[in-house]
C-alpha atoms as a PDB file:
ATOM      1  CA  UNK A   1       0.000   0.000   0.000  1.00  0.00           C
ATOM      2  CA  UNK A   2       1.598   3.192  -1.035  1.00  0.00           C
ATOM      3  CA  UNK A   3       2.226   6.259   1.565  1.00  0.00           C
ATOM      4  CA  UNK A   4      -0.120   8.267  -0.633  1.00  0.00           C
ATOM      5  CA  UNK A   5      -3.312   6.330   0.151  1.00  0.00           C
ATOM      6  CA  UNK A   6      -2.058   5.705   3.635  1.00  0.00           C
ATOM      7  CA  UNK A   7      -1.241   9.046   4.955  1.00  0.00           C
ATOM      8  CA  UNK A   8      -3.108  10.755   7.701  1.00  0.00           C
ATOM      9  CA  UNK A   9      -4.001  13.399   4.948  1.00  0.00           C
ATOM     10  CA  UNK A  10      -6.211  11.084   3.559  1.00  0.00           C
ATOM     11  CA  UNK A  11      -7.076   9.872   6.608  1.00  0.00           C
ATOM     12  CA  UNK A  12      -8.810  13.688   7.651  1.00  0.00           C
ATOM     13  CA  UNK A  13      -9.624  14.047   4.111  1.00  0.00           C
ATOM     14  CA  UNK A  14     -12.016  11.337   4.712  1.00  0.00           C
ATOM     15  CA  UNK A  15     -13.049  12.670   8.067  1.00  0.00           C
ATOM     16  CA  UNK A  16     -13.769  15.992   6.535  1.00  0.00           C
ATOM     17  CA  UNK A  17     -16.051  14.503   3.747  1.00  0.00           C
ATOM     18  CA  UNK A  18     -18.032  12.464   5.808  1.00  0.00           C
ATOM     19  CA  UNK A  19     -18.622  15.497   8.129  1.00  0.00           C
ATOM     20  CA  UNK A  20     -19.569  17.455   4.752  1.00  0.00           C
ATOM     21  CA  UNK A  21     -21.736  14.578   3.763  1.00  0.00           C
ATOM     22  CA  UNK A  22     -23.714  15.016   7.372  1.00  0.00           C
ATOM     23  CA  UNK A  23     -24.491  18.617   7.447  1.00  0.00           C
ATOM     24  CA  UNK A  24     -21.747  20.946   8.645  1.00  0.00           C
ATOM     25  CA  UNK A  25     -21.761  24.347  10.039  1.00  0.00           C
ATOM     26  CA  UNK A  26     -20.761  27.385   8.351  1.00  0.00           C
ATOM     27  CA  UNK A  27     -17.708  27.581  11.370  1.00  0.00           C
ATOM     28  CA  UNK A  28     -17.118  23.846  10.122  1.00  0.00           C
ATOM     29  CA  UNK A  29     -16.866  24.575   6.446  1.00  0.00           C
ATOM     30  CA  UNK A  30     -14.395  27.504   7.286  1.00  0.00           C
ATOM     31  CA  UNK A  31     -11.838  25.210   9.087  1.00  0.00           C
ATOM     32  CA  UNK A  32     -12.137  22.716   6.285  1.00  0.00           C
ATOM     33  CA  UNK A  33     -11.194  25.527   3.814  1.00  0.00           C
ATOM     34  CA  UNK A  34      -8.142  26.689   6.004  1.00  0.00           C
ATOM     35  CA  UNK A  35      -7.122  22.449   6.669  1.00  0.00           C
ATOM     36  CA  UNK A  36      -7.680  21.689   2.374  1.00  0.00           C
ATOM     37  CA  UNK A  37      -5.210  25.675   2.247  1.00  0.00           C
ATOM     38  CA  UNK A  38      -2.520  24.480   4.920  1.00  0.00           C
ATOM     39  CA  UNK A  39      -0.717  22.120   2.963  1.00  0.00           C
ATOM     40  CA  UNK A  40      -0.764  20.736  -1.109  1.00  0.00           C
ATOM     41  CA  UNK A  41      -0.775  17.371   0.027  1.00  0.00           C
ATOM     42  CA  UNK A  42      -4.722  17.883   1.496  1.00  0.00           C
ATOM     43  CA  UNK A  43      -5.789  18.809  -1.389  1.00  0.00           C
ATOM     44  CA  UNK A  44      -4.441  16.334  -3.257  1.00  0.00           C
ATOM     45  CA  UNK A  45      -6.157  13.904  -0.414  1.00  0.00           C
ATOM     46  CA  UNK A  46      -9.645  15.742  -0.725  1.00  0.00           C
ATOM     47  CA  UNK A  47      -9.088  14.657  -4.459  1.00  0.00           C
ATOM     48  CA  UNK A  48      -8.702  11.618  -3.519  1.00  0.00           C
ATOM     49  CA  UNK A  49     -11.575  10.928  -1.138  1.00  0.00           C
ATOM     50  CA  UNK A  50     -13.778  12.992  -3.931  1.00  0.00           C
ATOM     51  CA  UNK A  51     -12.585  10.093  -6.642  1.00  0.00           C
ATOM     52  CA  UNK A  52     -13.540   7.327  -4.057  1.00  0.00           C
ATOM     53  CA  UNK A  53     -16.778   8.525  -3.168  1.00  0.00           C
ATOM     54  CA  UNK A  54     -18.219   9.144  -7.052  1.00  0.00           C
ATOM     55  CA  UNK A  55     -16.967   5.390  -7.479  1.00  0.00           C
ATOM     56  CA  UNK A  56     -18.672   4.461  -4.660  1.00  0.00           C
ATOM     57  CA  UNK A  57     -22.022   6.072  -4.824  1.00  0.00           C
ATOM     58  CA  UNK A  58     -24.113   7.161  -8.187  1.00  0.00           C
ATOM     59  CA  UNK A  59     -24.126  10.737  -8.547  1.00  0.00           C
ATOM     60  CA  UNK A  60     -27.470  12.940  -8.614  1.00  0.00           C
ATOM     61  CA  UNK A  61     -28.085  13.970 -12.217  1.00  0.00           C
ATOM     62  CA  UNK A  62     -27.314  17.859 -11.563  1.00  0.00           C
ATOM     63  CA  UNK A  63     -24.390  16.945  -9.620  1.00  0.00           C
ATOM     64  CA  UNK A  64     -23.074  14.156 -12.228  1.00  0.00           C
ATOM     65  CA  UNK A  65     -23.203  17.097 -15.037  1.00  0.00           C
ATOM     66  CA  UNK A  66     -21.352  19.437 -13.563  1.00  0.00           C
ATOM     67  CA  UNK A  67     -18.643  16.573 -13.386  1.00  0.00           C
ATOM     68  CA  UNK A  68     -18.766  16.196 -16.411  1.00  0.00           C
ATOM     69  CA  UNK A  69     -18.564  19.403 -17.082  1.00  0.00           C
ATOM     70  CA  UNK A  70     -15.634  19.679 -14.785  1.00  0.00           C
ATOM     71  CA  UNK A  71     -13.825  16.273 -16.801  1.00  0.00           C
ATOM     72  CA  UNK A  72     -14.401  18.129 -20.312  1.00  0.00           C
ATOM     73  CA  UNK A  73     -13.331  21.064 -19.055  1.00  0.00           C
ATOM     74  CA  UNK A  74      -9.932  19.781 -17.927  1.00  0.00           C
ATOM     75  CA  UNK A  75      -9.338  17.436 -20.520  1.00  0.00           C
ATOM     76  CA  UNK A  76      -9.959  20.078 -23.156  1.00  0.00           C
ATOM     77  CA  UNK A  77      -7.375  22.289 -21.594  1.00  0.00           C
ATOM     78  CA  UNK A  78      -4.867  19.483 -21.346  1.00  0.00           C
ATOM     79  CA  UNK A  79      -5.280  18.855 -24.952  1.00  0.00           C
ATOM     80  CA  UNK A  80      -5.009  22.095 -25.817  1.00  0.00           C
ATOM     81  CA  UNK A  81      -1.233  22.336 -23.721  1.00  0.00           C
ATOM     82  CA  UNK A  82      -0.287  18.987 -25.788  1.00  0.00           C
ATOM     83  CA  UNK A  83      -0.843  20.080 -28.978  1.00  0.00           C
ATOM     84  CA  UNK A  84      -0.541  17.497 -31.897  1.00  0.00           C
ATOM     85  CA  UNK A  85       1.606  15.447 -29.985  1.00  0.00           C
ATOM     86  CA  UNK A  86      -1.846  13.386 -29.159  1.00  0.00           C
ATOM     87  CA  UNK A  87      -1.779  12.351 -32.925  1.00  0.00           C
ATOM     88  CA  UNK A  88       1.766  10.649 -32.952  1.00  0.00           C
ATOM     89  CA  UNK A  89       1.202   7.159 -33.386  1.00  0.00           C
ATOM     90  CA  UNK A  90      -2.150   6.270 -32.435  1.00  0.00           C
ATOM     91  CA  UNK A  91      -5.330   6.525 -32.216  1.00  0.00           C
ATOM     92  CA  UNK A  92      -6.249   9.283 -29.727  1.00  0.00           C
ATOM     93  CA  UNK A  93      -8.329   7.573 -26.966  1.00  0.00           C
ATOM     94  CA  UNK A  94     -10.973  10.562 -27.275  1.00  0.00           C
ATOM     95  CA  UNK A  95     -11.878   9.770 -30.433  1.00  0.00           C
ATOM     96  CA  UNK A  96     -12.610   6.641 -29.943  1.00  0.00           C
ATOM     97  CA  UNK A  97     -16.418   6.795 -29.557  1.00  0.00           C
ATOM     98  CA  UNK A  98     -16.421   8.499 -33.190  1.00  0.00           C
ATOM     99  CA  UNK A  99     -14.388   5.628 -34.523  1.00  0.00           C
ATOM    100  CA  UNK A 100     -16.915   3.112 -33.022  1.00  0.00           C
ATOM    101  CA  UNK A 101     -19.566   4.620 -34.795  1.00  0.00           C
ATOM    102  CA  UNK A 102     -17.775   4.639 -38.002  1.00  0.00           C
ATOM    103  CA  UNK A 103     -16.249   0.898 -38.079  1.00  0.00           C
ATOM    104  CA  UNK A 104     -18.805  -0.599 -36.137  1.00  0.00           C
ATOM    105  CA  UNK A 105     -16.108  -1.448 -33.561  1.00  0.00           C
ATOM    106  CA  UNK A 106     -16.528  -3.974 -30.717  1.00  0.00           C
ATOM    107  CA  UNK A 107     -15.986  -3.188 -26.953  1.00  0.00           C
ATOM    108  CA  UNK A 108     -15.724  -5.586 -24.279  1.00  0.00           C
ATOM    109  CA  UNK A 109     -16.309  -4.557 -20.858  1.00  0.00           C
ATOM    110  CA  UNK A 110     -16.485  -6.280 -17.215  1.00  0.00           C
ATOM    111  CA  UNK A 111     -18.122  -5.271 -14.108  1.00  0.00           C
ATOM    112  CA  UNK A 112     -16.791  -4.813 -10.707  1.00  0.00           C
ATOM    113  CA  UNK A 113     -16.540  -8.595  -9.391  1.00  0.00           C
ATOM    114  CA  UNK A 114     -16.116 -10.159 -12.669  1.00  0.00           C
ATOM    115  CA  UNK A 115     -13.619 -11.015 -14.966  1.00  0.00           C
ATOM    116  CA  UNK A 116     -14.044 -11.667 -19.105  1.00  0.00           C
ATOM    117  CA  UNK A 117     -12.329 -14.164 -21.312  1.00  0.00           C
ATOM    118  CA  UNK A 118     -12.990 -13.795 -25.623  1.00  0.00           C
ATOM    119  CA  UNK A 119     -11.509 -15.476 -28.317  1.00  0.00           C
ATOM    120  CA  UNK A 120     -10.455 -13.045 -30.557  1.00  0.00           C
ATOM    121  CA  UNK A 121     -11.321 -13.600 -34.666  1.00  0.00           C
ATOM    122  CA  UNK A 122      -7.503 -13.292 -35.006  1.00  0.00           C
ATOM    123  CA  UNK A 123      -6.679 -16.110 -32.409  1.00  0.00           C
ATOM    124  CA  UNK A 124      -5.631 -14.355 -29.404  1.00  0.00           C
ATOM    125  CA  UNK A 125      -7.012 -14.947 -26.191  1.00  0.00           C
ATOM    126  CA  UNK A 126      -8.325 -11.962 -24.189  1.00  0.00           C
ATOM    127  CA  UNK A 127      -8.950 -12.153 -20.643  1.00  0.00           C
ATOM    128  CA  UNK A 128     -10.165  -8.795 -18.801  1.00  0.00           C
ATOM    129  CA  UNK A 129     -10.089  -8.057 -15.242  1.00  0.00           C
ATOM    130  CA  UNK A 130     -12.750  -6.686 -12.789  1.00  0.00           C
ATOM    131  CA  UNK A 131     -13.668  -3.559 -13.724  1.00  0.00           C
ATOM    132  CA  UNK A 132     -12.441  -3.239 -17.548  1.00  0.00           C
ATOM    133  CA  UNK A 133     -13.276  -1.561 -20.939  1.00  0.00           C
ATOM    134  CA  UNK A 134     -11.507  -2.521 -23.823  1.00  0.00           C
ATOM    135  CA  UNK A 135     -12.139  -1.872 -27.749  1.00  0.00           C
ATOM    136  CA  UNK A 136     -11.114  -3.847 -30.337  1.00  0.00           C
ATOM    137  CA  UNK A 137     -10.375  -2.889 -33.813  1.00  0.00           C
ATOM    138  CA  UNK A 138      -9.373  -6.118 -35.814  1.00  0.00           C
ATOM    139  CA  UNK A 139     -10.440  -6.063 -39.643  1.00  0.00           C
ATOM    140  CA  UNK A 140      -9.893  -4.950 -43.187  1.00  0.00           C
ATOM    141  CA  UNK A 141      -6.517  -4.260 -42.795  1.00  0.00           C
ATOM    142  CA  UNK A 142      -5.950  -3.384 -38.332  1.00  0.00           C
ATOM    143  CA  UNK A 143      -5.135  -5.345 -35.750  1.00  0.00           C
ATOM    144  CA  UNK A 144      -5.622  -2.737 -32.603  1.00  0.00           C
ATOM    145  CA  UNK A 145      -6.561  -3.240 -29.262  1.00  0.00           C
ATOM    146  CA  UNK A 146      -7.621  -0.205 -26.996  1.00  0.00           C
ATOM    147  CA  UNK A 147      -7.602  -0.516 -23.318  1.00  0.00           C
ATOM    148  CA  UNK A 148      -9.595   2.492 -22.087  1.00  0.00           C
ATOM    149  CA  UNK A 149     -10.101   0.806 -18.275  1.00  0.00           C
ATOM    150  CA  UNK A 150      -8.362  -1.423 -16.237  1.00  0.00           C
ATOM    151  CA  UNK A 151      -6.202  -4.515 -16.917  1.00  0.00           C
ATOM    152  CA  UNK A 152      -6.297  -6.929 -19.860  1.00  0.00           C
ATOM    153  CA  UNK A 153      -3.905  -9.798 -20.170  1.00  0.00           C
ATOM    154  CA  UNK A 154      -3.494 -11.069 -23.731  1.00  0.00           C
ATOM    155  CA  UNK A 155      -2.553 -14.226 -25.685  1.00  0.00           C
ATOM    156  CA  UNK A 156      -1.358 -13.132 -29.258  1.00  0.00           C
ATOM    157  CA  UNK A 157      -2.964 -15.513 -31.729  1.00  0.00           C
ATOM    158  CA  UNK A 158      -1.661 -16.221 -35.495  1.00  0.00           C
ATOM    159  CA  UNK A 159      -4.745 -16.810 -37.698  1.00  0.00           C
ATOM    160  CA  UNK A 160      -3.870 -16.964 -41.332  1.00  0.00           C
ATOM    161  CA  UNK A 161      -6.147 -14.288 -42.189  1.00  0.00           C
ATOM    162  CA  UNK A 162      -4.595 -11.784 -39.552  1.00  0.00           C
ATOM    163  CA  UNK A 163      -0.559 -13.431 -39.158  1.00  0.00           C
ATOM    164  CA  UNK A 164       0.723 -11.032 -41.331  1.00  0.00           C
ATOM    165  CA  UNK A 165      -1.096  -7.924 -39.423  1.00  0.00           C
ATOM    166  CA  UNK A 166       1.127  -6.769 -36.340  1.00  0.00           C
ATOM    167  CA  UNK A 167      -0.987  -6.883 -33.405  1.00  0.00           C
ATOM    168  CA  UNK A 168      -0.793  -3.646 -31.015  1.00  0.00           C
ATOM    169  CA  UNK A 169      -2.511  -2.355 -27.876  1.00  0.00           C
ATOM    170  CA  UNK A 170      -2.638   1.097 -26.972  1.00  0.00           C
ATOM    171  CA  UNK A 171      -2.664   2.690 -23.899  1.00  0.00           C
ATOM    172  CA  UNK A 172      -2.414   6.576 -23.278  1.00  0.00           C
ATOM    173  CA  UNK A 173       1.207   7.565 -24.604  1.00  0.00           C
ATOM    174  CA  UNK A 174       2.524   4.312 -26.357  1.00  0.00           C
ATOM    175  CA  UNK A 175       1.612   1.635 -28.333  1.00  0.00           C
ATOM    176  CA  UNK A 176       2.578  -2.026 -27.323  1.00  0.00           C
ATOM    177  CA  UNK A 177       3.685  -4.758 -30.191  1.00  0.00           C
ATOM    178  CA  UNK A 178       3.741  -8.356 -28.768  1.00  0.00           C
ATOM    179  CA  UNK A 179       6.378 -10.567 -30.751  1.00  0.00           C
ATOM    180  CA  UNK A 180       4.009 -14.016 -30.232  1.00  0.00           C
ATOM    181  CA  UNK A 181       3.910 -12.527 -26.615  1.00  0.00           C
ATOM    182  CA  UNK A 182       1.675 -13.505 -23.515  1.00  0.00           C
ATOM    183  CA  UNK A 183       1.290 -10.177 -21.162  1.00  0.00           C
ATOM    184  CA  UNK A 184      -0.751  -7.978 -19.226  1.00  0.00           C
ATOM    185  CA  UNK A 185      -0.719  -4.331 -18.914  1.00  0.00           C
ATOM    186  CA  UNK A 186      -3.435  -2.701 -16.635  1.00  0.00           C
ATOM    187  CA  UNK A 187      -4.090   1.106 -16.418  1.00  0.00           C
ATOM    188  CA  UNK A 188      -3.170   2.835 -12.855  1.00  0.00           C
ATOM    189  CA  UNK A 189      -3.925   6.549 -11.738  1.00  0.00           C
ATOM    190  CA  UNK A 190      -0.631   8.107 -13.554  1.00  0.00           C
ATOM    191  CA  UNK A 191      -0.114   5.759 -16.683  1.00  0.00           C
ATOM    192  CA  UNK A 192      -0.388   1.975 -16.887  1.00  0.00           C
ATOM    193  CA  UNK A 193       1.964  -1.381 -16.225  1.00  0.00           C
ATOM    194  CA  UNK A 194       3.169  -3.588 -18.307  1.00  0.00           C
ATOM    195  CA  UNK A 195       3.964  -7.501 -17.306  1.00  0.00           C
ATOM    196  CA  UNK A 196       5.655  -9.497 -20.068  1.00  0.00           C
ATOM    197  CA  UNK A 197       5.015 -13.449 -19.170  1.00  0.00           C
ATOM    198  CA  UNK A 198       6.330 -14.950 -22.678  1.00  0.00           C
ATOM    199  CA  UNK A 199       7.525 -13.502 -25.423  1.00  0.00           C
ATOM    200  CA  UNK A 200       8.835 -10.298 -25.827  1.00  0.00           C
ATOM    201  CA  UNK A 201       6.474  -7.015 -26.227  1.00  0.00           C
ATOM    202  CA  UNK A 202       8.222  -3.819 -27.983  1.00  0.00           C
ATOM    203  CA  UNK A 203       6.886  -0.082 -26.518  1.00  0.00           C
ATOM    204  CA  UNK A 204       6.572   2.919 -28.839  1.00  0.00           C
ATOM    205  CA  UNK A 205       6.165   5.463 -27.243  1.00  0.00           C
ATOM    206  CA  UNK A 206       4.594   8.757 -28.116  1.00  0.00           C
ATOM    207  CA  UNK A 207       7.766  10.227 -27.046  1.00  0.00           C
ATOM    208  CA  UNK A 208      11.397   8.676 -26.554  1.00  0.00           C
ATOM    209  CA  UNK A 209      13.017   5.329 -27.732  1.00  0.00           C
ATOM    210  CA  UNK A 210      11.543   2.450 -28.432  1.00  0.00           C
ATOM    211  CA  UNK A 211      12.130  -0.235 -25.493  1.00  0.00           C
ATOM    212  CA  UNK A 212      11.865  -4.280 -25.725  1.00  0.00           C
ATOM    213  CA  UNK A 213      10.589  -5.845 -22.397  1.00  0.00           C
ATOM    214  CA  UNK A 214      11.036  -9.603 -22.378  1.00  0.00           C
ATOM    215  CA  UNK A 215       9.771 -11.867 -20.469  1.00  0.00           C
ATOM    216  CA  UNK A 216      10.147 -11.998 -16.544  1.00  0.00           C
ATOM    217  CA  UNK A 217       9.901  -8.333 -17.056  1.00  0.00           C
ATOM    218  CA  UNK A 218       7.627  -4.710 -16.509  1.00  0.00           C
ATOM    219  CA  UNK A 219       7.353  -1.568 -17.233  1.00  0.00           C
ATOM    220  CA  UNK A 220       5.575   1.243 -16.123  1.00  0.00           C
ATOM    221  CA  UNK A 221       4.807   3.439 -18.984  1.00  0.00           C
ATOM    222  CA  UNK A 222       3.568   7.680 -18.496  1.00  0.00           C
ATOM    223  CA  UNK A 223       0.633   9.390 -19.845  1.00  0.00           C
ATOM    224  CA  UNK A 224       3.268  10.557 -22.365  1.00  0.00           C
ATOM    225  CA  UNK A 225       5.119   7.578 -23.120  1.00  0.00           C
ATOM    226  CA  UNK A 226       7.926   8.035 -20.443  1.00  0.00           C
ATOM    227  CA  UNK A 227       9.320   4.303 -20.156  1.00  0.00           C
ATOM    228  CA  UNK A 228      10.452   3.085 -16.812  1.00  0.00           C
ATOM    229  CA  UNK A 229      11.706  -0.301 -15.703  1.00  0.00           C
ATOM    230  CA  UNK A 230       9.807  -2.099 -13.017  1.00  0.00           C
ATOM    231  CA  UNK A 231      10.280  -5.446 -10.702  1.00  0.00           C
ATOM    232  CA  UNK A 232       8.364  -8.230 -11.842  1.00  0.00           C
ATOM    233  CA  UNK A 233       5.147  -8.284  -9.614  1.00  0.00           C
ATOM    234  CA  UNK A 234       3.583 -12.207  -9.098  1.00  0.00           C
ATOM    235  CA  UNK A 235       0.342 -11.287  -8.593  1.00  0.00           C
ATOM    236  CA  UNK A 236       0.078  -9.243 -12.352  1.00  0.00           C
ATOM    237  CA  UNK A 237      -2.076 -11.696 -15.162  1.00  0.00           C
ATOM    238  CA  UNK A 238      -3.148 -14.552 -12.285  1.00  0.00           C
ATOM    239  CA  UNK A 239      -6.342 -13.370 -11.779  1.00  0.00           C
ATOM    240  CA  UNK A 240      -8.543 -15.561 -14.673  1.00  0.00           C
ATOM    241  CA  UNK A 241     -10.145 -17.564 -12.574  1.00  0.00           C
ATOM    242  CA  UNK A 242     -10.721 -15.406  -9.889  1.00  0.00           C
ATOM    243  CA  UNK A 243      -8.550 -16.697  -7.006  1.00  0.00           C
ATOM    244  CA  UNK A 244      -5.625 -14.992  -4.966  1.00  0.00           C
ATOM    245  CA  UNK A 245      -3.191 -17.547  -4.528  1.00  0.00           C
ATOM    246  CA  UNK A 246      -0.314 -15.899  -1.981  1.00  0.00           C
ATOM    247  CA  UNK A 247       2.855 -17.551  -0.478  1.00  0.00           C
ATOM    248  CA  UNK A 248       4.514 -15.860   2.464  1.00  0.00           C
ATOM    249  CA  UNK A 249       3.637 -12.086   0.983  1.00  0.00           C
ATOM    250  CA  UNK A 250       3.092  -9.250   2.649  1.00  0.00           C
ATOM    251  CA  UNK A 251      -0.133  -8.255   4.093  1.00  0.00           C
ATOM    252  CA  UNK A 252       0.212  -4.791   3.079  1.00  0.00           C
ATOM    253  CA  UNK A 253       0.607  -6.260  -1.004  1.00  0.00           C
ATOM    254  CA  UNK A 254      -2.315  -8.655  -0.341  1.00  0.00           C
ATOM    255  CA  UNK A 255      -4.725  -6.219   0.843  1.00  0.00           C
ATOM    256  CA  UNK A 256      -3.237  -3.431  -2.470  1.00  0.00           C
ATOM    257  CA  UNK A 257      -4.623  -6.138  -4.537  1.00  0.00           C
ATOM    258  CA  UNK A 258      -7.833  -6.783  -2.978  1.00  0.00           C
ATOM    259  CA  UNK A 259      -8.214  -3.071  -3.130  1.00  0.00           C
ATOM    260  CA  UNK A 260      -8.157  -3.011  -7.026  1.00  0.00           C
ATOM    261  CA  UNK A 261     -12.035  -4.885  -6.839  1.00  0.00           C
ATOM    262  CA  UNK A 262     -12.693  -3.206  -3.740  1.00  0.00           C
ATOM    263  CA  UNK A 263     -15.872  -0.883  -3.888  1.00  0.00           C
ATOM    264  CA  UNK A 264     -14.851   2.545  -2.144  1.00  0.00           C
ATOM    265  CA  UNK A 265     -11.677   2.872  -0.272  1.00  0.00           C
ATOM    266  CA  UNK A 266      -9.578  -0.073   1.094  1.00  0.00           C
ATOM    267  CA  UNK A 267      -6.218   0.666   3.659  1.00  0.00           C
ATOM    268  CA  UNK A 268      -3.986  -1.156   5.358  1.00  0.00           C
ATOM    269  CA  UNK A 269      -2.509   0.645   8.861  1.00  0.00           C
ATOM    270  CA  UNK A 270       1.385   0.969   8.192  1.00  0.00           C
ATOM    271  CA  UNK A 271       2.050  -1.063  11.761  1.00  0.00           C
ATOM    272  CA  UNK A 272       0.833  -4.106   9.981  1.00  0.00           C
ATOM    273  CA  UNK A 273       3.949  -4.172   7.481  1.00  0.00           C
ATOM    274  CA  UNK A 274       5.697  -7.080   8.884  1.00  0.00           C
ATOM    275  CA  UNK A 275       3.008  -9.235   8.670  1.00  0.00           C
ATOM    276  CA  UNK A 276       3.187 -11.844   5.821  1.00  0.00           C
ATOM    277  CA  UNK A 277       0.428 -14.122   4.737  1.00  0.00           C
ATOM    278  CA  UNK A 278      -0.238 -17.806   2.813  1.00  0.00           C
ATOM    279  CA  UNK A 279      -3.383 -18.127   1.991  1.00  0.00           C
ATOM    280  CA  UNK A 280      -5.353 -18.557  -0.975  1.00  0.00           C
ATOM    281  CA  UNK A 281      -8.496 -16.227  -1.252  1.00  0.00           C
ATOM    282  CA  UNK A 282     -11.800 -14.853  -3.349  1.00  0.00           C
ATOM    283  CA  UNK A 283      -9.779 -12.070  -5.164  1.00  0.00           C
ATOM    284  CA  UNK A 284     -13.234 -10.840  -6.455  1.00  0.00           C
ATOM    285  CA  UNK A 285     -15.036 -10.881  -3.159  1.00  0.00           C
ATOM    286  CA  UNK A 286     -13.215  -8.622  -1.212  1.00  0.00           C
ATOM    287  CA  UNK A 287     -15.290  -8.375   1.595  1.00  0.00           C
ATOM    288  CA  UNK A 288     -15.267 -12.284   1.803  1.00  0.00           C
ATOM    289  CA  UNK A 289     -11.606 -12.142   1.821  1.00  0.00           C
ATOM    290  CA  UNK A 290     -10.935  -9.744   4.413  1.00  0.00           C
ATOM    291  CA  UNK A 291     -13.286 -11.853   6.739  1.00  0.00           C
ATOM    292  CA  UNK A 292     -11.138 -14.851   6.192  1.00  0.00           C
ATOM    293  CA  UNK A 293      -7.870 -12.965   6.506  1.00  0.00           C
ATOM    294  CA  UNK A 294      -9.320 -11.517   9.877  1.00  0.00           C
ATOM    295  CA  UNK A 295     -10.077 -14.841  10.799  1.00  0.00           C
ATOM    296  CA  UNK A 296      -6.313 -16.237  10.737  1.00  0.00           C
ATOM    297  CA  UNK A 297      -4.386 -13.115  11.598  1.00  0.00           C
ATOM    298  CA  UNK A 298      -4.362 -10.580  14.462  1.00  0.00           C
ATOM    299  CA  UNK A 299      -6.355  -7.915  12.880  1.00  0.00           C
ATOM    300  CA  UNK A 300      -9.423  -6.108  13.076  1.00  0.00           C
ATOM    301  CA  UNK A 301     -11.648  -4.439   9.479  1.00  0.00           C
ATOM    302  CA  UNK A 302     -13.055  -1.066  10.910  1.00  0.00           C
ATOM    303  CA  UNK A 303     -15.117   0.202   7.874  1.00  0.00           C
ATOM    304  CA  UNK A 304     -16.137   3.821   9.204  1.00  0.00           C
ATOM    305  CA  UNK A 305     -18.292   4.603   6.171  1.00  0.00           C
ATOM    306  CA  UNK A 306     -19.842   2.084   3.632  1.00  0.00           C
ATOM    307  CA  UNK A 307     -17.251   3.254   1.516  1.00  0.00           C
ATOM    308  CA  UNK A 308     -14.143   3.363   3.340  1.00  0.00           C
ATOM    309  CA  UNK A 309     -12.816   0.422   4.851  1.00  0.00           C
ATOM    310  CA  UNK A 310      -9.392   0.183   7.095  1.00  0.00           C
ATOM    311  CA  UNK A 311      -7.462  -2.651   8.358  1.00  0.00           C
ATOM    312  CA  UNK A 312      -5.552  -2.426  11.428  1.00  0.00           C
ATOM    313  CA  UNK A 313      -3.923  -4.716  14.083  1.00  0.00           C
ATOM    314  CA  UNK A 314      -5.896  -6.261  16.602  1.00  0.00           C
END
């Protein structure tokens, strides 16, 4: 669990929210607006908590448009500060709901506790994880795969028809060309992983040199194609059927992963970082694991809100 999500910013962040969510005074709203001035790092927490809470609970129409209106409003202006560099290589993401129009694209898409396997008219094999949205543009000359949410982990097939196509998958600032690969890349808050298994998969990035990552390998790639070498993680592409098979691994790492299908906000208290676990659990079912784990180990779940749920030692 990173320091970000654990930090006691968050932790008032969340306090704060809550207390906004139950009525406060105008007195109360005034010392929230001097805590979210004191320091960068609360408003990067209120964020945060924000993000958690919309995932969480549906919005109300009026308050789900001006979000939107918030989103467009922010990702025109980012556009407009990147220029055409959006247009190097591939497909821009945005337009993507154009393009699906036009070609009569496919998307597949899985909901939060459920995972998605497809045989692809090419011969790959896609799996999705929990949580996913991918598009898939194979036909009449492309072989493209667009991962707009979450984590796919991909077989490269060789139908005749398609073998002499090269297969890629984009992701917000590269492309990614599997040489008769298996891998997973997943998208994460600033950029996505990649997690080669077999094979080897080449990068292009919007920006920079190109970079082969073979297998027993990762990367992390940036919203802008910034490459960076990562340590291979064994818990990245063994999710398909659901289980989350550990051996002697830190709690902290188990309960990051049970986070990623976890509806609303999931910690782990710092103090518990020396604890390992073996176990194998429901990776989908996260509120099923953590009564199991709390069941072996000395450790209590306090979940303060429906949405926020913290795990600390007994």
């Amino acid at each position: 669990m990173s320091s970000a999500l654990t930090s006691l910013a968050l932790e008032q962040a969340a306090e704060w929210f809550a207390l906004r969510q139950q009525g406060w005074s105008g007195n109360e709203q005034q010392r929230w607006q001097a805590w979210l001035q004191a320091d960068p790092a609360h408003a990067d927490a209120w964020r945060r908590v924000e993000s958690i809470w919309q995932s969480f609970a549906g919005l109300s129409a009026p308050a789900a448009a001006r979000a939107l209106d918030t989103a467009g409003r922010r990702r025109r202006q980012a556009l407009r500060g990147l220029g055409g560099v959006l247009g190097i290589g591939a497909i821009s993401l945005l337009g993507l709901h154009g393009l699906q129009a036009q070609r009569g694209l496919q998307s597949r898409r899985t909901a939060a506790g459920q995972t998605g396997h497809w045989t692809l008219i090419d011969g790959s094999q896609l799996w999705l994880n929990a949580d996913s949205d991918v598009t898939i543009d194979i036909g009449s000359g492309r072989r493209a795969l667009h991962l707009l949410r979450g984590e796919l982990l991909l077989q490269s097939g060789h139908h005749p028809t398609h073998a002499s196509l090269p297969l890629t998958v984009h992701v917000p600032g590269a492309r990614l060309q599997p040489i008769g690969t298996r891998f997973a890349v997943g998208r994460e808050a600033q950029g996505s992983r990649l997690d080669v298994f077999e094979g080897v998969v080449r990068c292009l990035p919007l920006l920079g040199p190109v970079l082969d990552v073979a297998a027993g390998n990762a990367a992390r790639i940036g919203p802008m194609g910034g490459l960076e070498a990562a340590a291979a993680d064994p818990l990245r592409g063994d999710w398909q059927d659901g289980r989350l098979q550990v051996q002697d691994m830190p709690l902290l790492r188990v309960i990051d992963e049970l986070a990623r299908h976890h509806r609303g906000y999931l910690g782990c208290d710092a103090a518990l970082a020396a604890l390992n676990v073996t176990a194998v659990l429901p990776r989908l079912d996260s509120t099923r694991a953590l009564q199991l784990l709390a069941r072996a180990l000395p450790i209590r779940i306090e979940q303060r809100w429906p949405w926020w749920t913290v795990v600390h030692p007994r």
